[in-house]
N, C-alpha and C. Protein backbone atom coordinates (compact mmCIF):
# COMPACT_ATOMS: atom_id res chain seq x y z
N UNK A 1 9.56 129.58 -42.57
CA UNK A 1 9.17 128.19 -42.64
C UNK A 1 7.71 128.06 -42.23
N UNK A 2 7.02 126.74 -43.18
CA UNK A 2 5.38 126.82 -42.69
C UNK A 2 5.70 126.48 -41.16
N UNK A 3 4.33 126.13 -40.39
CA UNK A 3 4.17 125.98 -39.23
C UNK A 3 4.40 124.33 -38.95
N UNK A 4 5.28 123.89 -37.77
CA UNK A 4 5.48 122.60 -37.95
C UNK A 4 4.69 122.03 -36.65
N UNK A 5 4.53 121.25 -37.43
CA UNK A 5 3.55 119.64 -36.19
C UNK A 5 4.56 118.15 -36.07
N UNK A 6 4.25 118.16 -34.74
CA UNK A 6 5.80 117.27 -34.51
C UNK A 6 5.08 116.02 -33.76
N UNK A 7 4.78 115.04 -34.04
CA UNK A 7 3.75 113.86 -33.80
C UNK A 7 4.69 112.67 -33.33
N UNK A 8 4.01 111.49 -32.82
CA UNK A 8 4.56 110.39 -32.76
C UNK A 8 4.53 109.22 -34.51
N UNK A 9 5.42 108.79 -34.41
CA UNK A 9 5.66 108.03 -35.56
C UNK A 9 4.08 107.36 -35.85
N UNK A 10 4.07 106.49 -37.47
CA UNK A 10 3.30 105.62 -37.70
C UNK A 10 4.22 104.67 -38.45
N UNK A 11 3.12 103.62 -38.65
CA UNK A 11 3.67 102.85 -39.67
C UNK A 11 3.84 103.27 -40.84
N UNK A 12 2.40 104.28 -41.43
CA UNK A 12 3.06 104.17 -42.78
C UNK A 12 3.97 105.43 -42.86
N UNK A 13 4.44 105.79 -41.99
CA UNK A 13 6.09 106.94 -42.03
C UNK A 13 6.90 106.07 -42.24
N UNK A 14 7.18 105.27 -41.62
CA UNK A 14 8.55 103.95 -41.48
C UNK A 14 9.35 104.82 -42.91
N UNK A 15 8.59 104.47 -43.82
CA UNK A 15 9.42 104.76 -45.16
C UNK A 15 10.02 106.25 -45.11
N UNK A 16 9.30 107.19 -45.02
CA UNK A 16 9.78 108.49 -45.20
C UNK A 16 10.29 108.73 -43.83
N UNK A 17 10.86 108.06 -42.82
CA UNK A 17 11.66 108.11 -41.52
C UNK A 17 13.25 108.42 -42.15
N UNK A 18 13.25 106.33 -42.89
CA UNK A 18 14.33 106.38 -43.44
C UNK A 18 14.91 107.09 -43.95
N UNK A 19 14.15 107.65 -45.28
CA UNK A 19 14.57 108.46 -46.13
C UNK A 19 15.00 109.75 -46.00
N UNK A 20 14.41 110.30 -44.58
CA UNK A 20 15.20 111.35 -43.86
C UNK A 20 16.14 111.28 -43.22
N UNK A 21 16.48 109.83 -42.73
CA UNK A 21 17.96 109.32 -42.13
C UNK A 21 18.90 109.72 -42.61
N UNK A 22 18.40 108.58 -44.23
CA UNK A 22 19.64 108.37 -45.40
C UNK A 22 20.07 110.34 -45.51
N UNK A 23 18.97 110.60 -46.38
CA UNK A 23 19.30 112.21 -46.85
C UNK A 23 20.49 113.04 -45.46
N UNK A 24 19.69 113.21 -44.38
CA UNK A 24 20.08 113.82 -43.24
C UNK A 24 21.91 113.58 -43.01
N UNK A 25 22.33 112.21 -43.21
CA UNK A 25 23.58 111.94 -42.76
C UNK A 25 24.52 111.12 -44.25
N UNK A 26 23.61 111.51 -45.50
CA UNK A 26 24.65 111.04 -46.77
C UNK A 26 25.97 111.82 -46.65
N UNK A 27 25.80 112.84 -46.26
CA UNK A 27 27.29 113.81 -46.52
C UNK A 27 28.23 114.23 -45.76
N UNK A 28 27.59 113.61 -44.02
CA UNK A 28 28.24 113.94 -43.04
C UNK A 28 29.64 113.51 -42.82
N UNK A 29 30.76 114.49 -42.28
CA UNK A 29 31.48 113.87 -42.23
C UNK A 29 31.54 113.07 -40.86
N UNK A 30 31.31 113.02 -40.26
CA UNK A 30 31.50 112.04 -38.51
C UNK A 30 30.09 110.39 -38.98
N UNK A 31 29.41 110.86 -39.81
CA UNK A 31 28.92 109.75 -39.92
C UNK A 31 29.33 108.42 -40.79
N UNK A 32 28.94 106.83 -40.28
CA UNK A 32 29.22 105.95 -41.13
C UNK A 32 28.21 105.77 -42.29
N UNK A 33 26.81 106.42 -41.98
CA UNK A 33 25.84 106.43 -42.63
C UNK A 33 24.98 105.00 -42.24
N UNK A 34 24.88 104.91 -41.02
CA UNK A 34 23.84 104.18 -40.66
C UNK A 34 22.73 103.96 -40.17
N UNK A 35 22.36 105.47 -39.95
CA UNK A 35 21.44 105.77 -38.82
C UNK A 35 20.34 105.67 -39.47
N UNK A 36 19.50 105.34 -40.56
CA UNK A 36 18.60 104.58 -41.12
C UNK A 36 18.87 103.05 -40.52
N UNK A 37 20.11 102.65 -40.61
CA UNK A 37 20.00 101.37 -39.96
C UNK A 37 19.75 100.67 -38.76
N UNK A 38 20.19 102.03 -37.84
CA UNK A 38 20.04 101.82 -36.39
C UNK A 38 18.61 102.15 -36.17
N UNK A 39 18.06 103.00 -36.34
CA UNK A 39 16.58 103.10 -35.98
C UNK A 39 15.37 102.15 -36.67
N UNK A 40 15.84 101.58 -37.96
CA UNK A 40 15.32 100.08 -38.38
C UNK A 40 15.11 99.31 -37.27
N UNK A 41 16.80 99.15 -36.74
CA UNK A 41 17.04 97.78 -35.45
C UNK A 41 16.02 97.82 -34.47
N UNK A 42 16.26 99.45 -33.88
CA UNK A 42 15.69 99.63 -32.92
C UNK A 42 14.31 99.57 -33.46
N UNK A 43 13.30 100.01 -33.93
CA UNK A 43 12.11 99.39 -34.68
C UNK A 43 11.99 98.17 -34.36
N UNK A 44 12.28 97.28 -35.02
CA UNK A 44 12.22 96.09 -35.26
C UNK A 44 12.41 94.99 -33.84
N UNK A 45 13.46 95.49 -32.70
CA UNK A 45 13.75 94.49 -31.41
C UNK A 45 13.09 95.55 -30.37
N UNK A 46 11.69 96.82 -30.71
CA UNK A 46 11.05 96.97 -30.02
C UNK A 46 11.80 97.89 -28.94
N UNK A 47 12.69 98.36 -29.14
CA UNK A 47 14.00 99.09 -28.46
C UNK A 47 13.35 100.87 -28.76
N UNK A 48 12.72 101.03 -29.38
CA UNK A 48 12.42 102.37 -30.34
C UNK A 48 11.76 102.95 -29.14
N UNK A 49 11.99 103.40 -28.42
CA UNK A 49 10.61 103.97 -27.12
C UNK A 49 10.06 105.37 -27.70
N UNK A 50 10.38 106.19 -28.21
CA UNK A 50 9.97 107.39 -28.29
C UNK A 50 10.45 107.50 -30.12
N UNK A 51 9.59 107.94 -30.67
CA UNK A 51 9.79 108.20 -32.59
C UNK A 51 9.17 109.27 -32.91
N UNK A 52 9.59 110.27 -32.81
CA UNK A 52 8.59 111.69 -33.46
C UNK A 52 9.29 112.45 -34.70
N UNK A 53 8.14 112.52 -35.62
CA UNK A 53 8.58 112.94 -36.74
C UNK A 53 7.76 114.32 -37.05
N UNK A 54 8.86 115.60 -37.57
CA UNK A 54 8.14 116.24 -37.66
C UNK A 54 7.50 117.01 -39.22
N UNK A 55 6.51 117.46 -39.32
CA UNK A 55 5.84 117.80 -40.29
C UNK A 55 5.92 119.19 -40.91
N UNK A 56 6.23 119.93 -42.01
CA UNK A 56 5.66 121.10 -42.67
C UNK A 56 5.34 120.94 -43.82
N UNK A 57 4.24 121.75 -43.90
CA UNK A 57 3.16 121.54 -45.26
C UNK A 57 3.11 120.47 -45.34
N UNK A 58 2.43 119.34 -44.38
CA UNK A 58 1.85 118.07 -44.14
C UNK A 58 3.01 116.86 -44.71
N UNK A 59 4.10 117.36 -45.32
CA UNK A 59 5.03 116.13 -45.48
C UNK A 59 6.15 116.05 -44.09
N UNK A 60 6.81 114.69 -44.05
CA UNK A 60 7.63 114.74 -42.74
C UNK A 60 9.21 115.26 -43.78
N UNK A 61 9.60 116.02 -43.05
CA UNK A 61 11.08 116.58 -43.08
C UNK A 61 11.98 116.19 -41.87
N UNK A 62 11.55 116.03 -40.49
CA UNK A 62 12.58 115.38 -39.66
C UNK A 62 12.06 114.55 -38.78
N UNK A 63 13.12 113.93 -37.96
CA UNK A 63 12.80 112.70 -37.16
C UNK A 63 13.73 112.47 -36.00
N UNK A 64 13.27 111.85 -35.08
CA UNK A 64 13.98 111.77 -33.40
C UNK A 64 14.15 110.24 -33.05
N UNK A 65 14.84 110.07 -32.65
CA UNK A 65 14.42 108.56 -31.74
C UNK A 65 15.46 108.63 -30.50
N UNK A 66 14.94 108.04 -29.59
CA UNK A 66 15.19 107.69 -28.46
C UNK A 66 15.09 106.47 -28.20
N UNK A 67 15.74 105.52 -27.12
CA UNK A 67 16.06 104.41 -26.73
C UNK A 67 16.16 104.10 -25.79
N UNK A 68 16.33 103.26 -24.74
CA UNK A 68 16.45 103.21 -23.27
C UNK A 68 18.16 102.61 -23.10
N UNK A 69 18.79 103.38 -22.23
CA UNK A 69 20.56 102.77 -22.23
C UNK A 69 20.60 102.85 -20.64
N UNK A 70 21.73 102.01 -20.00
CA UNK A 70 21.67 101.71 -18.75
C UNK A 70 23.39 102.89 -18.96
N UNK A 71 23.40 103.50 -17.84
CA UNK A 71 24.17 104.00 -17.74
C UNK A 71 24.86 104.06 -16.42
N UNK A 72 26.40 103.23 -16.10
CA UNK A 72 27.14 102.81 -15.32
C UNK A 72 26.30 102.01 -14.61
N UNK A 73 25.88 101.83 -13.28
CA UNK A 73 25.29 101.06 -12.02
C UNK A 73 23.82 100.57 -12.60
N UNK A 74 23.30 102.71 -12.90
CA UNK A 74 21.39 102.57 -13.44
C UNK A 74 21.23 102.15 -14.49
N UNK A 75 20.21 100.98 -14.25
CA UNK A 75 20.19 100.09 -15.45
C UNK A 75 18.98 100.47 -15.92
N UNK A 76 18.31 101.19 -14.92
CA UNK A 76 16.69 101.67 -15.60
C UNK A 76 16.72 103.22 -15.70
N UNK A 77 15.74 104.06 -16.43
CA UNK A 77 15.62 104.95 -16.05
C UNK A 77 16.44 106.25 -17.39
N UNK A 78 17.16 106.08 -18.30
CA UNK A 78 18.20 106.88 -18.92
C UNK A 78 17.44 106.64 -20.21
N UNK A 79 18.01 107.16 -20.83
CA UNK A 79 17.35 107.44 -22.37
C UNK A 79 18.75 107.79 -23.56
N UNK A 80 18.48 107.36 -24.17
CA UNK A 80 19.74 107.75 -24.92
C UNK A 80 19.01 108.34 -26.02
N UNK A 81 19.38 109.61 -26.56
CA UNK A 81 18.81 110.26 -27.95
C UNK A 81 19.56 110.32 -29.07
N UNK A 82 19.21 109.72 -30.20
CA UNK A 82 19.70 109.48 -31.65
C UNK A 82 19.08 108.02 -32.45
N UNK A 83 19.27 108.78 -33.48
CA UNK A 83 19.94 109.97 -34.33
C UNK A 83 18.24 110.87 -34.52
N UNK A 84 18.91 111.78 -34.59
CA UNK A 84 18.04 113.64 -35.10
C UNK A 84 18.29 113.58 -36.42
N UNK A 85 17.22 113.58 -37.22
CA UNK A 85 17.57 114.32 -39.12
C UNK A 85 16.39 115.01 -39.11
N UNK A 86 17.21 115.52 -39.87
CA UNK A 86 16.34 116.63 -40.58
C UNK A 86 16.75 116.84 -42.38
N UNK A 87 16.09 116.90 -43.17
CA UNK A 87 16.02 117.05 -44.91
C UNK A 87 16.79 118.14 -44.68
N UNK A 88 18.00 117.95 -45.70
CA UNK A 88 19.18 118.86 -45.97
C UNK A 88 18.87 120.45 -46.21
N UNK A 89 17.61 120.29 -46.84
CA UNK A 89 17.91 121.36 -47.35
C UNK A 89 16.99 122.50 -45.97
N UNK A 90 16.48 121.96 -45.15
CA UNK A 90 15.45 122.21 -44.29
C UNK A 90 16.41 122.40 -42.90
N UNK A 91 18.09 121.91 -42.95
CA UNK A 91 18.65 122.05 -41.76
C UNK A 91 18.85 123.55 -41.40
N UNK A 92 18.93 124.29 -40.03
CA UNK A 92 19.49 125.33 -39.66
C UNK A 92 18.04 126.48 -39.55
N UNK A 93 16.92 125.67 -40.04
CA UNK A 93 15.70 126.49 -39.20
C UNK A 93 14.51 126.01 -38.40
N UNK A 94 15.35 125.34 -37.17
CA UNK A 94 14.72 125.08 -35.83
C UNK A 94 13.93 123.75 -35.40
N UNK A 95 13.58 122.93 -37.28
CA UNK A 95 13.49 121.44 -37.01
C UNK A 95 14.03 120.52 -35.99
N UNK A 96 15.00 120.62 -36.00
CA UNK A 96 15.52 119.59 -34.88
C UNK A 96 15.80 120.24 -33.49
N UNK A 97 15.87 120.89 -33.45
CA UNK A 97 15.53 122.05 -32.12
C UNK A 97 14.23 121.88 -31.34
N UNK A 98 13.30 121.96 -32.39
CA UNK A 98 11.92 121.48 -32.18
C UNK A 98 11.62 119.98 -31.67
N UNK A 99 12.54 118.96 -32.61
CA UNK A 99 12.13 117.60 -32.14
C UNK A 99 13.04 117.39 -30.97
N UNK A 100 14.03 117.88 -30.52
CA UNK A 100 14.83 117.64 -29.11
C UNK A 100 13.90 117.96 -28.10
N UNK A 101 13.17 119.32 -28.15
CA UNK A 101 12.79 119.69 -26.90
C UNK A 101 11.60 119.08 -27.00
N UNK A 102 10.68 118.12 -28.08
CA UNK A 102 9.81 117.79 -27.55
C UNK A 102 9.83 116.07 -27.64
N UNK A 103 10.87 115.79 -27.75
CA UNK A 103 11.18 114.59 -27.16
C UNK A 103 11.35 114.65 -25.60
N UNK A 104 12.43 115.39 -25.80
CA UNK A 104 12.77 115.55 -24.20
C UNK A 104 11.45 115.46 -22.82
N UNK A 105 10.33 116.53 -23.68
CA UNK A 105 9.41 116.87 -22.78
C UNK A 105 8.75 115.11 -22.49
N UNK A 106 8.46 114.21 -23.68
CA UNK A 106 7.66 113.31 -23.89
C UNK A 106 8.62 112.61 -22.32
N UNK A 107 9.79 112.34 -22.24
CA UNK A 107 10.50 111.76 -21.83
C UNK A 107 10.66 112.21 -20.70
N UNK A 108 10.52 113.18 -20.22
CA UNK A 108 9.88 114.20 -18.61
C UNK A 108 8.65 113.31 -18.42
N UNK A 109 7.40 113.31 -19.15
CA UNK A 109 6.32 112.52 -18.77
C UNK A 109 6.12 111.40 -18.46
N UNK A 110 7.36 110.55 -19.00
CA UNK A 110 7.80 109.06 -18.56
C UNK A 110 8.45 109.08 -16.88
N UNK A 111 8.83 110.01 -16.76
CA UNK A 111 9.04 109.74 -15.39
C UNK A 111 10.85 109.26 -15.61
N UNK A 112 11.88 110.09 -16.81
CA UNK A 112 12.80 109.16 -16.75
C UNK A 112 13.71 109.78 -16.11
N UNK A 113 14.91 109.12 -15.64
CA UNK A 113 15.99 109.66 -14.98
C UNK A 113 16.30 110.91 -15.77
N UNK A 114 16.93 110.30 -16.68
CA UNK A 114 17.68 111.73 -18.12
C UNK A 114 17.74 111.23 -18.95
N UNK A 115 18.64 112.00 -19.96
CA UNK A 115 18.91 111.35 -21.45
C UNK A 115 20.32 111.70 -21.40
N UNK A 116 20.88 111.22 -22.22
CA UNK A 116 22.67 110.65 -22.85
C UNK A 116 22.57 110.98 -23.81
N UNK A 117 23.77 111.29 -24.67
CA UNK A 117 23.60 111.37 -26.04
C UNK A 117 25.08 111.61 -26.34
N UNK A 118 25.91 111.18 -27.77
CA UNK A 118 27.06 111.74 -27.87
C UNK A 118 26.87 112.67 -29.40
N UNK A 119 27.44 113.63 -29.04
CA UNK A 119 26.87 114.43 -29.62
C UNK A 119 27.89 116.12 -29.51
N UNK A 120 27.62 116.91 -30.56
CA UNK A 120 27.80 118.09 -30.73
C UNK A 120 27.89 118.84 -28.79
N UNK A 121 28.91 119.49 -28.65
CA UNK A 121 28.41 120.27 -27.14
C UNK A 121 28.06 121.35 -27.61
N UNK A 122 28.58 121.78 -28.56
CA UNK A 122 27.99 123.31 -29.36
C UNK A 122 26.28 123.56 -29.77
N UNK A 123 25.83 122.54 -29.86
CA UNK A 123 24.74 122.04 -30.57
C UNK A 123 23.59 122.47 -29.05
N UNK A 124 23.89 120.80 -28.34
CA UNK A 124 23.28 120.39 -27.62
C UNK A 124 23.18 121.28 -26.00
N UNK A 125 23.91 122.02 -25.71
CA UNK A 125 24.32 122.55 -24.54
C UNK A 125 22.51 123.22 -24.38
N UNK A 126 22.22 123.95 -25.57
CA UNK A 126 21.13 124.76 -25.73
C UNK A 126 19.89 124.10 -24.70
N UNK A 127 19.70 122.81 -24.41
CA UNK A 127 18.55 122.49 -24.25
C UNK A 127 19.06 121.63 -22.07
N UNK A 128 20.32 121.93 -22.17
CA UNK A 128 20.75 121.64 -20.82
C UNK A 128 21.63 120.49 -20.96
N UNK A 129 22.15 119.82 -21.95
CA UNK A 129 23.08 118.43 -21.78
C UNK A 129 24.67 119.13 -21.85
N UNK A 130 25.56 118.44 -21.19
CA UNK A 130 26.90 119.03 -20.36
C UNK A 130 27.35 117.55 -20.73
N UNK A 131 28.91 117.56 -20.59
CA UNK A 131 29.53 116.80 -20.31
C UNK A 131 29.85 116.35 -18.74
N UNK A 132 29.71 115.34 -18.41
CA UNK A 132 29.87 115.03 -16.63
C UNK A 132 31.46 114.09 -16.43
N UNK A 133 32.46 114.44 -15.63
CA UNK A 133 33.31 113.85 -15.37
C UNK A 133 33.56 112.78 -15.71
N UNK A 134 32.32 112.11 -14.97
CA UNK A 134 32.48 110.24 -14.88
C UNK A 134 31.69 109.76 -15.67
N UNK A 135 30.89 110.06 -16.87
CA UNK A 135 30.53 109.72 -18.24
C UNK A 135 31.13 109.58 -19.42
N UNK A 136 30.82 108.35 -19.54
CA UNK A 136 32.29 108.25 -20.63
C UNK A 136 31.04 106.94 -21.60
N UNK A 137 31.38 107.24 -22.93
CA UNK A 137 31.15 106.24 -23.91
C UNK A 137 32.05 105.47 -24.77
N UNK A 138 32.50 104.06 -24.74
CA UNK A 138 33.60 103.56 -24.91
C UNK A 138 33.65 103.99 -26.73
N UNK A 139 34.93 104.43 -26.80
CA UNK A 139 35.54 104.80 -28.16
C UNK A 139 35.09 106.43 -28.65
N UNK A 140 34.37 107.38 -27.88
CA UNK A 140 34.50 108.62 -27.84
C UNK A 140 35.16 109.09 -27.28
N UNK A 141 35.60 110.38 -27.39
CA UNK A 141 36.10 111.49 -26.72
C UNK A 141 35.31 111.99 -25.62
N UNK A 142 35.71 112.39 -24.68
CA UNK A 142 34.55 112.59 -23.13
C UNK A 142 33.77 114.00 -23.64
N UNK A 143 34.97 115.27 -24.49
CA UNK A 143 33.38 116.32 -24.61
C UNK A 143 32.68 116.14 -25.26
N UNK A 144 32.44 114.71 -26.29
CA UNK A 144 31.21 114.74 -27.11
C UNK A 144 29.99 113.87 -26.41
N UNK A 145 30.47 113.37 -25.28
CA UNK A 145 29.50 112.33 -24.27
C UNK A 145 28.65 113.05 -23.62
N UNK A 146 27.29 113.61 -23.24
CA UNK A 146 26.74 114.85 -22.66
C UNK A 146 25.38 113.97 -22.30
N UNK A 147 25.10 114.49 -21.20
CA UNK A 147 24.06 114.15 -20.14
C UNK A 147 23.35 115.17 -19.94
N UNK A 148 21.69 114.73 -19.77
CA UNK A 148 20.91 116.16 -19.14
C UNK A 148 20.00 114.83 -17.89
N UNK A 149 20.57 115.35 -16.59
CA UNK A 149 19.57 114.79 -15.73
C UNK A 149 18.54 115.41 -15.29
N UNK A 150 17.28 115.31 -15.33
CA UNK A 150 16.31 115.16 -14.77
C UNK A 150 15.98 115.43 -13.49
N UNK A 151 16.28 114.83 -12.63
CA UNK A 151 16.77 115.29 -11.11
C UNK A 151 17.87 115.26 -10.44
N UNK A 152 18.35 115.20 -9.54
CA UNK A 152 19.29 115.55 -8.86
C UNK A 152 20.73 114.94 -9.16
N UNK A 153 20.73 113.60 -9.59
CA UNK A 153 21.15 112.57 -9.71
C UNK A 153 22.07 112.61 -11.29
N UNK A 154 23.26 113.00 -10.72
CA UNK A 154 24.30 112.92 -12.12
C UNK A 154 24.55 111.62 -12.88
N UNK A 155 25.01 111.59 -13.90
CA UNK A 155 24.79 110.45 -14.96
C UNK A 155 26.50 110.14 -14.48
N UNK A 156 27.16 109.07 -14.16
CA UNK A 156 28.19 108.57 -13.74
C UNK A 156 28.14 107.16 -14.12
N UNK A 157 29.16 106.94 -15.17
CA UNK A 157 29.48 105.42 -15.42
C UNK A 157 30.10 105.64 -16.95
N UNK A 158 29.85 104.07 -17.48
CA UNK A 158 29.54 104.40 -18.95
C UNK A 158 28.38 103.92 -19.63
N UNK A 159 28.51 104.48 -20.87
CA UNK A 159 27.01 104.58 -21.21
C UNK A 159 26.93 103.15 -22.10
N UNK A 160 25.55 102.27 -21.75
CA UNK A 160 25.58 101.15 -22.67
C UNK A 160 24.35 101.31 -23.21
N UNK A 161 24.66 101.58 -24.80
CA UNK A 161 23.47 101.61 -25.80
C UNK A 161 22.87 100.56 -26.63
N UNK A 162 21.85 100.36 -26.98
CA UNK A 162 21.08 99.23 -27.70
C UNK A 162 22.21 98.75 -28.71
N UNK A 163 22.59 97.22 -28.72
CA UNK A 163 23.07 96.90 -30.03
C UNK A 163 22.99 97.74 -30.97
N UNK A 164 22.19 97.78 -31.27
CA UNK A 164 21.70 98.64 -32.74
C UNK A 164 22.42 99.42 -32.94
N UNK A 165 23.36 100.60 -32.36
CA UNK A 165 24.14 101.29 -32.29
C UNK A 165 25.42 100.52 -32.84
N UNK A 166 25.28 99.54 -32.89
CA UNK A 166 26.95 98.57 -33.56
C UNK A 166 27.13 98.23 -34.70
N UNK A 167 25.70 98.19 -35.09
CA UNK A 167 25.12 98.13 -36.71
C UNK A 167 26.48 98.57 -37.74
N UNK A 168 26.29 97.52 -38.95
CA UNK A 168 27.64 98.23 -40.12
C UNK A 168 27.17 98.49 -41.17
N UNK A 169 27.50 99.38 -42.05
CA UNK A 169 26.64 99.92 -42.93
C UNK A 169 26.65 98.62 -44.17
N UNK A 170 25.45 98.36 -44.71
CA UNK A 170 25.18 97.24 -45.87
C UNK A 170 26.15 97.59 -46.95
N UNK A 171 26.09 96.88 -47.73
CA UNK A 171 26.25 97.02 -49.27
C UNK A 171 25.95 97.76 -49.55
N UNK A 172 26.30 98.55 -50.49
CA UNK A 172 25.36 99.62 -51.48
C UNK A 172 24.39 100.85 -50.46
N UNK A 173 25.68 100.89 -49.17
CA UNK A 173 24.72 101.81 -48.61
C UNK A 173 24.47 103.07 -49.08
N UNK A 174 23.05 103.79 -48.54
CA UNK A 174 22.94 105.10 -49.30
C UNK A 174 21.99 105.06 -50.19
N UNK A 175 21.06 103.94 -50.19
CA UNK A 175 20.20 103.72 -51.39
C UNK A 175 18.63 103.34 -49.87
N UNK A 176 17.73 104.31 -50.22
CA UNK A 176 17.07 104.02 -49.74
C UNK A 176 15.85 103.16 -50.01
């Protein structure tokens, strides 16, 4: 694979964000296919804290977003990560590997508690997120709920994510 550059979003990406959404999660099976929709929301109500998209041979092939979620008591401080795409045909060599750990790092520099995410444990374990006892996301299963804290301080409660996450897929979804 060329050499990749993994940047913060622009405006004029917005378009080719989506279009790596749509592509990334048309065929999935666990998805409703909205996650073009949710990172719209979050866009749009200013919810989007962190957007990095990454680049080879100067076009974008994948994309990150992060969000801020209060989790049980801490209402500040947590991060929730999703959705990750990456162009289908581009999955399984280190794109999104790449945009986790350097989200993550961006999100070390914020000074944040941790990040949340529900998600793969097979996947995600790689970069330090675990499942924690008392983390729970209403209507998942507890091993797909996974936490990486930051400092000392375990992620305990449940996790409350931006509206945007409730989003239903449009009409004619799948058409970017």
């Amino acid at each position: 694979m060329a050499r990749l550059e993994i940047r913060p979003e622009t405006v004029s990406e917005i378009g080719d964000i989506r279009k790596i959404n749509v592509e990334a999660f048309r065929d999935h099976p666990i998805s409703r296919q909205t996650e073009h929709l949710i990172v719209d929301a979050l866009r749009e109500t200013g919810a989007l804290e962190v957007s990095l998209v990454a680049f080879s041979e100067g076009r974008p092939v994948g994309h990150i977003a992060f969000s801020r979620a209060a989790v049980g008591d801490s209402k500040s401080g947590w991060f929730l990560l999703g959705p990750v795409a990456v162009l289908p045909g581009l999955q399984g060599q280190g794109i999104g590997s790449a945009l986790v750990e350097s989200g993550l790092a961006e999100l070390r520099t914020r000074h944040a508690s941790g990040c949340v995410l529900v998600g793969d444990p097979g996947y995600y374990s790689r970069f330090g997120f675990s499942a924690f006892p008392d983390l729970s996301y209403e209507g998942v299963p507890h091993e797909y709920v996974l936490g990486l804290p930051f400092a000392d301080d375990a992620p305990c409660g449940t996790i409350l994510a931006n509206k945007a996450f409730e989003i239903e897929a449009e009409l004619g979804a799948g058409c970017a």
